[in-house]
N, C-alpha and C. Protein backbone atom coordinates (compact mmCIF):
# COMPACT_ATOMS: atom_id res chain seq x y z
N UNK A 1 7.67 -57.09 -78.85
CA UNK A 1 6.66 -57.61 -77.95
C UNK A 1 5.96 -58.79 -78.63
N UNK A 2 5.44 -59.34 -78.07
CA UNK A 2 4.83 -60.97 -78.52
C UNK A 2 3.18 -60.60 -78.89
N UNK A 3 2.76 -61.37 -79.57
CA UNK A 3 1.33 -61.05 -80.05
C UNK A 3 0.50 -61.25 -78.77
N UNK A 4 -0.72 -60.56 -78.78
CA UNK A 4 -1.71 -61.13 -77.24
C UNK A 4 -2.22 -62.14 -77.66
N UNK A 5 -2.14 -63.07 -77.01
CA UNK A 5 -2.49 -64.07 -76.68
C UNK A 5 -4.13 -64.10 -76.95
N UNK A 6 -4.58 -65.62 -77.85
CA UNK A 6 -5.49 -65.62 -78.56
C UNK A 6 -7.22 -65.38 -76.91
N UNK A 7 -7.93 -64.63 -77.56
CA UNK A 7 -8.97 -64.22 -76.32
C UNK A 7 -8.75 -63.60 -74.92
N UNK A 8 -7.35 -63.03 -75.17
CA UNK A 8 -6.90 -61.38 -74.67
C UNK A 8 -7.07 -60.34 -75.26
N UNK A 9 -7.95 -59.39 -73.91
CA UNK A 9 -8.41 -58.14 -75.38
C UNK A 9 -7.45 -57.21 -74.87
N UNK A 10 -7.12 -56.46 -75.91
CA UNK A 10 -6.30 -55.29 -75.58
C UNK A 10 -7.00 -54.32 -74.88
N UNK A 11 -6.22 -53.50 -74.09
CA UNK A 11 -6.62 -52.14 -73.30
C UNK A 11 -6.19 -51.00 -73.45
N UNK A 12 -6.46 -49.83 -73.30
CA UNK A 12 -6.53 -48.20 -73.34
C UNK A 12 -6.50 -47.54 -72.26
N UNK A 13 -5.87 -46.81 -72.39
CA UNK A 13 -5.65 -45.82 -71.39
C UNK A 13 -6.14 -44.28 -72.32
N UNK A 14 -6.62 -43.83 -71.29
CA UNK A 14 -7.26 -42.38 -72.27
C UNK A 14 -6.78 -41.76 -71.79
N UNK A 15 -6.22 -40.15 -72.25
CA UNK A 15 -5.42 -39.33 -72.17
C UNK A 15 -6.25 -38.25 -72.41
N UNK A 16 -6.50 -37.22 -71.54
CA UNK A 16 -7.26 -35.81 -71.75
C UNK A 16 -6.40 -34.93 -72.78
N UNK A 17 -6.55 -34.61 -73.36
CA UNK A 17 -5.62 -33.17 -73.96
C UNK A 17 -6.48 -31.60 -74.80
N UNK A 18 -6.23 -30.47 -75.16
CA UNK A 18 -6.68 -29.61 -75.22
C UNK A 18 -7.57 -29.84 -76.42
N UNK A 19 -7.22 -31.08 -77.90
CA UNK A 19 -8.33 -31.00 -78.67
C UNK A 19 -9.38 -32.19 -78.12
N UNK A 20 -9.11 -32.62 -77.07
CA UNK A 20 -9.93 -33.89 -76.94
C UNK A 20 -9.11 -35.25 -76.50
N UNK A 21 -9.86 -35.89 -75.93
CA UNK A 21 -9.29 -37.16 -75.54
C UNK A 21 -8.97 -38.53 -76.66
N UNK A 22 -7.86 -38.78 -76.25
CA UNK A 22 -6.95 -39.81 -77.44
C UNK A 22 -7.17 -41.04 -76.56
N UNK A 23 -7.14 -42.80 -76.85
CA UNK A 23 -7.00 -43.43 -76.61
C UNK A 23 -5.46 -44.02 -76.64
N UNK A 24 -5.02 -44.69 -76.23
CA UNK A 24 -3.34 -45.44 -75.85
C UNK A 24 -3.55 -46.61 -75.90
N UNK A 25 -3.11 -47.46 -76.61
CA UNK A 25 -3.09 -48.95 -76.44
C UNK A 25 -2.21 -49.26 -76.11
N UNK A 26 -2.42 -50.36 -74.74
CA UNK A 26 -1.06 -50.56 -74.08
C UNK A 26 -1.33 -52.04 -73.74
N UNK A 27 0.22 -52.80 -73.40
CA UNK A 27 0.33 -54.10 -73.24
C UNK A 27 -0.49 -54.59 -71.61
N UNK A 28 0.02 -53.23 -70.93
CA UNK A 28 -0.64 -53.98 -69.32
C UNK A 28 -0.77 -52.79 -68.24
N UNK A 29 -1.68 -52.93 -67.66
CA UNK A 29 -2.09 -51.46 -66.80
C UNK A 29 -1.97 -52.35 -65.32
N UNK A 30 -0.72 -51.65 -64.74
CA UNK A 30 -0.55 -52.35 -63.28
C UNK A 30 -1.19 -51.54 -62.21
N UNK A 31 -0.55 -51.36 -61.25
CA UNK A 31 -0.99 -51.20 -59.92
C UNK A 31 -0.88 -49.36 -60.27
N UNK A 32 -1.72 -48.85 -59.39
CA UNK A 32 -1.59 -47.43 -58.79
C UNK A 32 -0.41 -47.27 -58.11
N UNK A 33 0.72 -46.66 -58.28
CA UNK A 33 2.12 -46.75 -57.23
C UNK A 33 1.68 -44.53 -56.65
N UNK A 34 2.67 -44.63 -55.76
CA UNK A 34 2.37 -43.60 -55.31
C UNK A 34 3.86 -43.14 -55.23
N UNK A 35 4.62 -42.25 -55.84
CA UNK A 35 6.05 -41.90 -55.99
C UNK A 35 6.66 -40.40 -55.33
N UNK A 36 7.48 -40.27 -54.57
CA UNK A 36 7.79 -39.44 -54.32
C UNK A 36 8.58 -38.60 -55.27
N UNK A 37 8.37 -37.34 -55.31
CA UNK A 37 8.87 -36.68 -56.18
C UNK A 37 10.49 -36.29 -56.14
N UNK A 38 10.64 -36.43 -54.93
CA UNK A 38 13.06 -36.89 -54.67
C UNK A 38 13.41 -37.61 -55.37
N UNK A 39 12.42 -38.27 -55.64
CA UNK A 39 12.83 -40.17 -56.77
C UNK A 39 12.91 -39.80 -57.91
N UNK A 40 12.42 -38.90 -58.60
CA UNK A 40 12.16 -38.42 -59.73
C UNK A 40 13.45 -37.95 -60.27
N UNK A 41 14.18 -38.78 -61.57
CA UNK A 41 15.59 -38.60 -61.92
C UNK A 41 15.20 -38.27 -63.58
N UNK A 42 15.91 -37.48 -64.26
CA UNK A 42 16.35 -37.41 -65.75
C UNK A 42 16.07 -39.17 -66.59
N UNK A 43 16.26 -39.03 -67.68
CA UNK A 43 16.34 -40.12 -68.16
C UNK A 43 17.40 -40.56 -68.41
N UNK A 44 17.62 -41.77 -68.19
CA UNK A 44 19.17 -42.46 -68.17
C UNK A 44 20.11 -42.43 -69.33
N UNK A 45 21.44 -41.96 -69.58
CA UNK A 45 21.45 -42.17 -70.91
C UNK A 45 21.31 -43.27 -71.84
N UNK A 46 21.36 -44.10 -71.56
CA UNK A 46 20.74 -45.35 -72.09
C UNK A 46 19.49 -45.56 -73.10
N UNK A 47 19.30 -44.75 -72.49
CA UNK A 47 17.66 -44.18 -73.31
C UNK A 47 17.94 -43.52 -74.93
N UNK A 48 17.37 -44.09 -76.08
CA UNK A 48 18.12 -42.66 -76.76
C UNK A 48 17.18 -43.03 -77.51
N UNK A 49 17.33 -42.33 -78.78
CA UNK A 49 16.48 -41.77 -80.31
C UNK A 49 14.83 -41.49 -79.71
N UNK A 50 13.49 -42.05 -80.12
CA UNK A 50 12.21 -41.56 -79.98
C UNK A 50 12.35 -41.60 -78.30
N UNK A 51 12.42 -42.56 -78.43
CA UNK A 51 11.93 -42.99 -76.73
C UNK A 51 12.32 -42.02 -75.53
N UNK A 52 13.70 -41.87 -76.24
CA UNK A 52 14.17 -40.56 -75.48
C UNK A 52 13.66 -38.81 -75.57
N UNK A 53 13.00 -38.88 -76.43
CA UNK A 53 12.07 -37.14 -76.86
C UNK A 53 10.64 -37.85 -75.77
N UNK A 54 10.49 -39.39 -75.97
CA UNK A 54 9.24 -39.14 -75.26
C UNK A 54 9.10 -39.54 -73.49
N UNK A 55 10.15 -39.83 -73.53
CA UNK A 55 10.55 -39.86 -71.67
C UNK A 55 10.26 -38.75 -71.29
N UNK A 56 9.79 -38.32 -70.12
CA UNK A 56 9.90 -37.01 -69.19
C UNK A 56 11.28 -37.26 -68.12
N UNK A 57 11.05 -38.61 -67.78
CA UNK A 57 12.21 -38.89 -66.48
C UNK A 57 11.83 -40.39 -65.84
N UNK A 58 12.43 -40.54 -65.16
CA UNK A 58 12.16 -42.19 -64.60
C UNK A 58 12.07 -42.22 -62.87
N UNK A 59 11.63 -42.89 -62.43
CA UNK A 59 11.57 -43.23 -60.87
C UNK A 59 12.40 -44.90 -60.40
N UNK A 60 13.05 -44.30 -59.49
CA UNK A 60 13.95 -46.23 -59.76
C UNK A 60 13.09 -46.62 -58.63
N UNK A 61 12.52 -47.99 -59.00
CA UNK A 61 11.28 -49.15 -58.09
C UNK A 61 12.51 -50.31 -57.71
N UNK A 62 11.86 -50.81 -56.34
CA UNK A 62 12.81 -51.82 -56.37
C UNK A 62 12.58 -53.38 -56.89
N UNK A 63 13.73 -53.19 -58.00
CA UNK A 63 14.20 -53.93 -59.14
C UNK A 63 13.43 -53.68 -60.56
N UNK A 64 13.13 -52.34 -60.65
CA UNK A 64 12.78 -52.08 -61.84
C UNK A 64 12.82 -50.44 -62.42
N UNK A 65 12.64 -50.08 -63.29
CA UNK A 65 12.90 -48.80 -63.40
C UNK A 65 11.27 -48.06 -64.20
N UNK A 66 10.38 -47.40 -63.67
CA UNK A 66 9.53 -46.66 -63.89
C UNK A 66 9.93 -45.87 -65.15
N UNK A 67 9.41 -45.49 -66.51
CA UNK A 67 9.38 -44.58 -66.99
C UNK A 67 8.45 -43.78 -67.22
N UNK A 68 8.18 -42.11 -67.21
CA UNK A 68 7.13 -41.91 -67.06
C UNK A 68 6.91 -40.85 -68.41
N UNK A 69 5.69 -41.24 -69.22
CA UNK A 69 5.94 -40.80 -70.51
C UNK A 69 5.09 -39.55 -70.55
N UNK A 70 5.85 -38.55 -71.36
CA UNK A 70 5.46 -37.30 -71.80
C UNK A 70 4.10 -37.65 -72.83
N UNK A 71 3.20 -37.77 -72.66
CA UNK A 71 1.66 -38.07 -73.08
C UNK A 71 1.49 -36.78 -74.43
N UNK A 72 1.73 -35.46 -73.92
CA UNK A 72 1.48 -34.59 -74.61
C UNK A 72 2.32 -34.60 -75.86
N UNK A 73 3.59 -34.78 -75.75
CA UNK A 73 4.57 -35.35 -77.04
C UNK A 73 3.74 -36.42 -77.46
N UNK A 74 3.42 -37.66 -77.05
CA UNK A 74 3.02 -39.20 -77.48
C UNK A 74 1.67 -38.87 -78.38
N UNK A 75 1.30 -38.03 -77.83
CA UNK A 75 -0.31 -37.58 -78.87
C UNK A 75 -0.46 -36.43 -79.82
N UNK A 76 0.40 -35.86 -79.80
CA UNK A 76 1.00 -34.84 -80.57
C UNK A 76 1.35 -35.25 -81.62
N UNK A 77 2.42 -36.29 -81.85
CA UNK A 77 3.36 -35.97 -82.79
C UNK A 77 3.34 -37.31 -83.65
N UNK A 78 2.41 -37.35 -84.71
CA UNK A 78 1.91 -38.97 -85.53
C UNK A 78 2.94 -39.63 -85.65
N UNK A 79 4.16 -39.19 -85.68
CA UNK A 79 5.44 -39.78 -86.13
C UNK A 79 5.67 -41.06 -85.42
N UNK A 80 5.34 -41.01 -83.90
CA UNK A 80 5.55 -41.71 -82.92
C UNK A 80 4.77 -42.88 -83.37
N UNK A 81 3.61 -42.81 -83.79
CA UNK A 81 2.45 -43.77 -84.03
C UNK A 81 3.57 -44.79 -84.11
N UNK A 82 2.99 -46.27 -83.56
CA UNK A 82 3.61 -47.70 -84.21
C UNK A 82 2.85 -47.46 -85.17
């Protein structure tokens, strides 16, 4: 990923979990989508090593592919940390 851009602040997404809420730093927080759960497929094999323990499954958008991440693995497990 490319550095942010100089007087772009980064953003968070907060995540509830049982010891307390974790922050997420993420590149870009889009739209609210609303997904039906028929759409809801495995993860592709394509997917593999971390990324793949931290996928739950994907939703296909048209012309893009949704992944939707297992949060509770992502805050769990320091390993993941960048």
């Amino acid at each position: 990923m490319e550095d942010r851009a100089e007087g772009e602040f980064p953003m968070n997404v907060v995540v509830r979990t049982e010891d307390g809420a974790v922050s997420l730093l993420v590149d870009e927080i889009g739209d609210v989508l609303e997904a039906s759960p028929d759409d809801f497929e495995a993860p592709p094999e394509t997917i593999s090593g971390i990324t793949r323990e931290l996928v739950r499954g994907v939703y296909k958008l048209k012309g893009q592919l949704l992944l939707i991440l297992d949060t509770e693995k992502a805050v769990e497990t320091p390993s993941y940390a960048a």
